[in-house]
N, C-alpha and C. Protein backbone atom coordinates (compact mmCIF):
# COMPACT_ATOMS: atom_id res chain seq x y z
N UNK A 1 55.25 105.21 15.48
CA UNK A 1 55.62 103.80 15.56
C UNK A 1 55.16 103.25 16.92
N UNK A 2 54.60 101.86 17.14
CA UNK A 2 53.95 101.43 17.99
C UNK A 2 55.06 101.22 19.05
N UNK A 3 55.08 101.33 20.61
CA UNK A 3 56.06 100.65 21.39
C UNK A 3 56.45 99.83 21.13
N UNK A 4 57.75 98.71 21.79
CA UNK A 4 57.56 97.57 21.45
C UNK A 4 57.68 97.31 22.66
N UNK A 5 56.58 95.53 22.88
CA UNK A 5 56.64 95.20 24.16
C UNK A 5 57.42 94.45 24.76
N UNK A 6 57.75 94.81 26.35
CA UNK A 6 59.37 94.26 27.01
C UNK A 6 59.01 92.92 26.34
N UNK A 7 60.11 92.17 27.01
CA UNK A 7 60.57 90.98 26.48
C UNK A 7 59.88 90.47 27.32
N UNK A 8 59.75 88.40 27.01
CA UNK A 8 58.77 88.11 27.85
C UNK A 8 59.36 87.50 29.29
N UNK A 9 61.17 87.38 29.40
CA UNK A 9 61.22 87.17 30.53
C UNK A 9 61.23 88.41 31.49
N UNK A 10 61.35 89.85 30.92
CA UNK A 10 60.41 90.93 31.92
C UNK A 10 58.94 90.84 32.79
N UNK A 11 58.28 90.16 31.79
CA UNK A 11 56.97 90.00 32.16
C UNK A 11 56.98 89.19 33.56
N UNK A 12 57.78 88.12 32.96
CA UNK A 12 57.81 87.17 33.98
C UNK A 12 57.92 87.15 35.11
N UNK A 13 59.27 88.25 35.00
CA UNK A 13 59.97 88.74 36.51
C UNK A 13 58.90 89.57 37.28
N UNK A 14 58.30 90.13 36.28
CA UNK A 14 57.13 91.58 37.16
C UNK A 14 55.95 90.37 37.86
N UNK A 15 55.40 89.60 37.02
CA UNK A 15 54.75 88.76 37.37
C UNK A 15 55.15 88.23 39.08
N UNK A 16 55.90 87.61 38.98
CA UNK A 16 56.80 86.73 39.86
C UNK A 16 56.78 87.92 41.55
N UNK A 17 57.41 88.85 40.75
CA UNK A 17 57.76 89.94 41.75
C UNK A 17 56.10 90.03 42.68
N UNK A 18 55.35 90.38 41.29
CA UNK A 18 53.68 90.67 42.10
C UNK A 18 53.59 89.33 43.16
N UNK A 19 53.47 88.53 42.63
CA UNK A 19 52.52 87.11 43.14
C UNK A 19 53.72 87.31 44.58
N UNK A 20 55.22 87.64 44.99
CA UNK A 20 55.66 87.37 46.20
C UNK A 20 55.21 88.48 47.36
N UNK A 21 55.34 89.48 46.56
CA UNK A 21 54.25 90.62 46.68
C UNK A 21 53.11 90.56 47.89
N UNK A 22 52.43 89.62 47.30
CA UNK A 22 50.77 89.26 47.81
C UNK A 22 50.65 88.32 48.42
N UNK A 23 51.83 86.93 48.84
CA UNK A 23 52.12 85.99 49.70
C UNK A 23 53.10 86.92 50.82
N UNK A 24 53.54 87.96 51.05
CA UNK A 24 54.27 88.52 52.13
C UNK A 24 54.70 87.40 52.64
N UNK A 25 54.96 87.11 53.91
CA UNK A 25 55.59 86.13 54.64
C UNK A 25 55.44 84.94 54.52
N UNK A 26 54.50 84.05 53.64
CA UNK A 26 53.94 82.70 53.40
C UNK A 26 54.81 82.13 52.47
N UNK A 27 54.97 81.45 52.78
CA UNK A 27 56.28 80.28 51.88
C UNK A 27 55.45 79.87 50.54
N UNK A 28 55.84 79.78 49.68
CA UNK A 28 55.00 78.80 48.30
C UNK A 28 55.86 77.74 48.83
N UNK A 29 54.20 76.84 47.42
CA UNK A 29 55.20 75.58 47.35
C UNK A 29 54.87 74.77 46.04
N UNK A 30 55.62 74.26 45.89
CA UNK A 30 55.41 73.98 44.25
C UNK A 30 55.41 75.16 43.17
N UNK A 31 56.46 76.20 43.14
CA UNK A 31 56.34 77.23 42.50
C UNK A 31 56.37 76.63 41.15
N UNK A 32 57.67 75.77 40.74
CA UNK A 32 57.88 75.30 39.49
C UNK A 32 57.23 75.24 38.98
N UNK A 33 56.15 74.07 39.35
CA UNK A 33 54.69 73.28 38.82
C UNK A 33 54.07 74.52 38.69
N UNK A 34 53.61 75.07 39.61
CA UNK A 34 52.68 76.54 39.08
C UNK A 34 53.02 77.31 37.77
N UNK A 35 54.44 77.46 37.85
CA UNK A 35 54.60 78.30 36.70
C UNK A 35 54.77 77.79 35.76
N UNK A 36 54.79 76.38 35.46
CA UNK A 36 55.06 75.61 33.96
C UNK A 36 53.88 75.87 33.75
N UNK A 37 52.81 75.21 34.72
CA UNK A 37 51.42 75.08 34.17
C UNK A 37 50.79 76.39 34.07
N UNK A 38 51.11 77.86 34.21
CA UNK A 38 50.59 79.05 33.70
C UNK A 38 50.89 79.43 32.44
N UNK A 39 52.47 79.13 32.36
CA UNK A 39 53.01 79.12 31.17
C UNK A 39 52.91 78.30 29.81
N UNK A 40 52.19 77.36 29.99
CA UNK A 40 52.67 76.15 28.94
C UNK A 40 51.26 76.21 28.61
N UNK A 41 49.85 76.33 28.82
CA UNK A 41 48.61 76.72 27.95
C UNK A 41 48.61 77.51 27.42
N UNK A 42 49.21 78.85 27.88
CA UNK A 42 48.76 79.66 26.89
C UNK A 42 50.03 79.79 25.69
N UNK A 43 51.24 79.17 25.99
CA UNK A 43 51.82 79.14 25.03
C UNK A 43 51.26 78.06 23.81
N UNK A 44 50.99 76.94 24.35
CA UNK A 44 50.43 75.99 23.64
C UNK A 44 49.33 76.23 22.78
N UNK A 45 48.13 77.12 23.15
CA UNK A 45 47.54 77.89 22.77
C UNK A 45 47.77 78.75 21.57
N UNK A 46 48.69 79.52 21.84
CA UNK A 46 49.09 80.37 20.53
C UNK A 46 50.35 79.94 19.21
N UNK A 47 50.84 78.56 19.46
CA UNK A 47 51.61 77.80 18.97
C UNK A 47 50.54 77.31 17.96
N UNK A 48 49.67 76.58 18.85
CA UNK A 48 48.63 75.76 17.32
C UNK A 48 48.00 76.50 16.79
N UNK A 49 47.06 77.93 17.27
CA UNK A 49 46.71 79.02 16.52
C UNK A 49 47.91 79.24 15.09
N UNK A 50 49.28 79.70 16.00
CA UNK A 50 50.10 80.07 15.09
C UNK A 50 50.18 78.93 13.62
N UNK A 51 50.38 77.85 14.05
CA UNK A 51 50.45 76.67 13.36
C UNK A 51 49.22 75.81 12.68
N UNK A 52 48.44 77.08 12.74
CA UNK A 52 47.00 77.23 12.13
C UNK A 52 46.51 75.58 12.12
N UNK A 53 46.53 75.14 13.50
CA UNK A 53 46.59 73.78 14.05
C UNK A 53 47.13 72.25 13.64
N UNK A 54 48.38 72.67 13.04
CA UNK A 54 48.93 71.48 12.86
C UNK A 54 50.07 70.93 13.43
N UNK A 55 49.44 70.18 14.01
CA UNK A 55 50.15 69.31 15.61
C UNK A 55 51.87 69.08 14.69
N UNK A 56 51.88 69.21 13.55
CA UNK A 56 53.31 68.36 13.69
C UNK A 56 54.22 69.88 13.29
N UNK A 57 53.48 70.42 12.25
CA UNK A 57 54.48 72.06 12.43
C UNK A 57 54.28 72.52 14.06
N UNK A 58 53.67 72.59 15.04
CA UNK A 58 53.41 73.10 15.92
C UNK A 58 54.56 72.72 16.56
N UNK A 59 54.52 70.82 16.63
CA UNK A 59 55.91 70.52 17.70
C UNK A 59 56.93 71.19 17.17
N UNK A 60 56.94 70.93 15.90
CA UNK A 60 58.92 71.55 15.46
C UNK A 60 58.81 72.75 16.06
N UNK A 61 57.78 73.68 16.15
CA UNK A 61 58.18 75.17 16.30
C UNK A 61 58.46 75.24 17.81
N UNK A 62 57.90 74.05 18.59
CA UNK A 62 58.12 73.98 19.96
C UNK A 62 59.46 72.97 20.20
N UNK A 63 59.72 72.44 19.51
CA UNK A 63 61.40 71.63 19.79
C UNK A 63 60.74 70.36 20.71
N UNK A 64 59.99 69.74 20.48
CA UNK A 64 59.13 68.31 21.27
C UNK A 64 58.65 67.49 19.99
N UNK A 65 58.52 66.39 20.30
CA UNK A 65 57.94 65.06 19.93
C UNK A 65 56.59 65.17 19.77
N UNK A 66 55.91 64.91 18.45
CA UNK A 66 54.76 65.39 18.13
C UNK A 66 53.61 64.67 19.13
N UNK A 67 53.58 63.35 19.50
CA UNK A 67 53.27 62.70 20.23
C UNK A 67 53.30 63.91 21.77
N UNK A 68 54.46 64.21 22.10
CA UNK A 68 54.51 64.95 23.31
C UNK A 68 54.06 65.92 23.43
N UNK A 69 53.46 66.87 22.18
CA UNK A 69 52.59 67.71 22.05
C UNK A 69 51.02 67.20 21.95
N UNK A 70 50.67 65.91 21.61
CA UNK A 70 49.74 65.86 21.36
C UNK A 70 49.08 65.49 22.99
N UNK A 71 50.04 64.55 23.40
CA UNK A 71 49.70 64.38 25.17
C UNK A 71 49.34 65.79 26.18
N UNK A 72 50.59 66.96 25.82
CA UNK A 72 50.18 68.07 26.67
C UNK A 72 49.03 68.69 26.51
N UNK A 73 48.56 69.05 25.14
CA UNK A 73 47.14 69.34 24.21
C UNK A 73 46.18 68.66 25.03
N UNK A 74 46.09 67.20 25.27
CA UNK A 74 45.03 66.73 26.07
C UNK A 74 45.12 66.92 27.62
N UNK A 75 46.13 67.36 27.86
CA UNK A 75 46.43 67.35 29.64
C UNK A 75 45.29 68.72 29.95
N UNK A 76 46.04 69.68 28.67
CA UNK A 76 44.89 71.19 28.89
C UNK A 76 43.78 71.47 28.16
N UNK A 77 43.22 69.73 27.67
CA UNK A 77 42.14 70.17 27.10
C UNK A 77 42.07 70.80 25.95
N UNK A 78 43.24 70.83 25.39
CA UNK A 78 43.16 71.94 24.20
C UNK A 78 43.07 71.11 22.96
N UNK A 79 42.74 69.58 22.81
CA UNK A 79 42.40 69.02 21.46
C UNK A 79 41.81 69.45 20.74
C-alpha cells in the first residue's frame, strides 16, 4: 500500500520552517502576501484542472463568487 502523504498544513510548516532557515537573522516582510500568492496558483491551478475547467463548479468547490474566481484566474494568468 502506497504511503500516504502528510497533510498539507505539514508541508506548510516544513516549508515555512526552511524559508526562516535561509533568511537567518533578516526580518521578512510581507510574509502574508508571499504566502497567499504561493499558495493560491497552484491551488487555483488544480481546482479548474479538477473542475475539468468550469469556472462555476470550480468556485463552489472553492467557497468564492464565481466572478471572484474568475478575477483571481486573470490576476495569475491562468484564463
Amino acid at each position: 500500500m502506497p504511503e500516504k502523504p502528510p497533510p498539507l498544513r505539514a508541508c506548510v510548516a516544513h516549508s515555512l520552517d526552511h524559508y526562516f532557515s535561509e533568511l537567518g537573522d533578516t526580518d521578512s516582510q510581507n510574509l502574508h502576501a508571499m504566502v497567499i500568492a504561493e499558495v493560491e496558483k497552484p491551488l487555483l491551478e488544480a481546482v479548474m484542472q479538477r473542475a475539468q475547467g468550469n469556472q462555476l463548479r470550480a468556485a463552489r468547490m472553492l467557497g468564492i463568487n464565481r466572478n471572484t474566481l474568475r478575477k483571481k484566474l486573470s490576476l495569475y494568468g491562468l484564463k
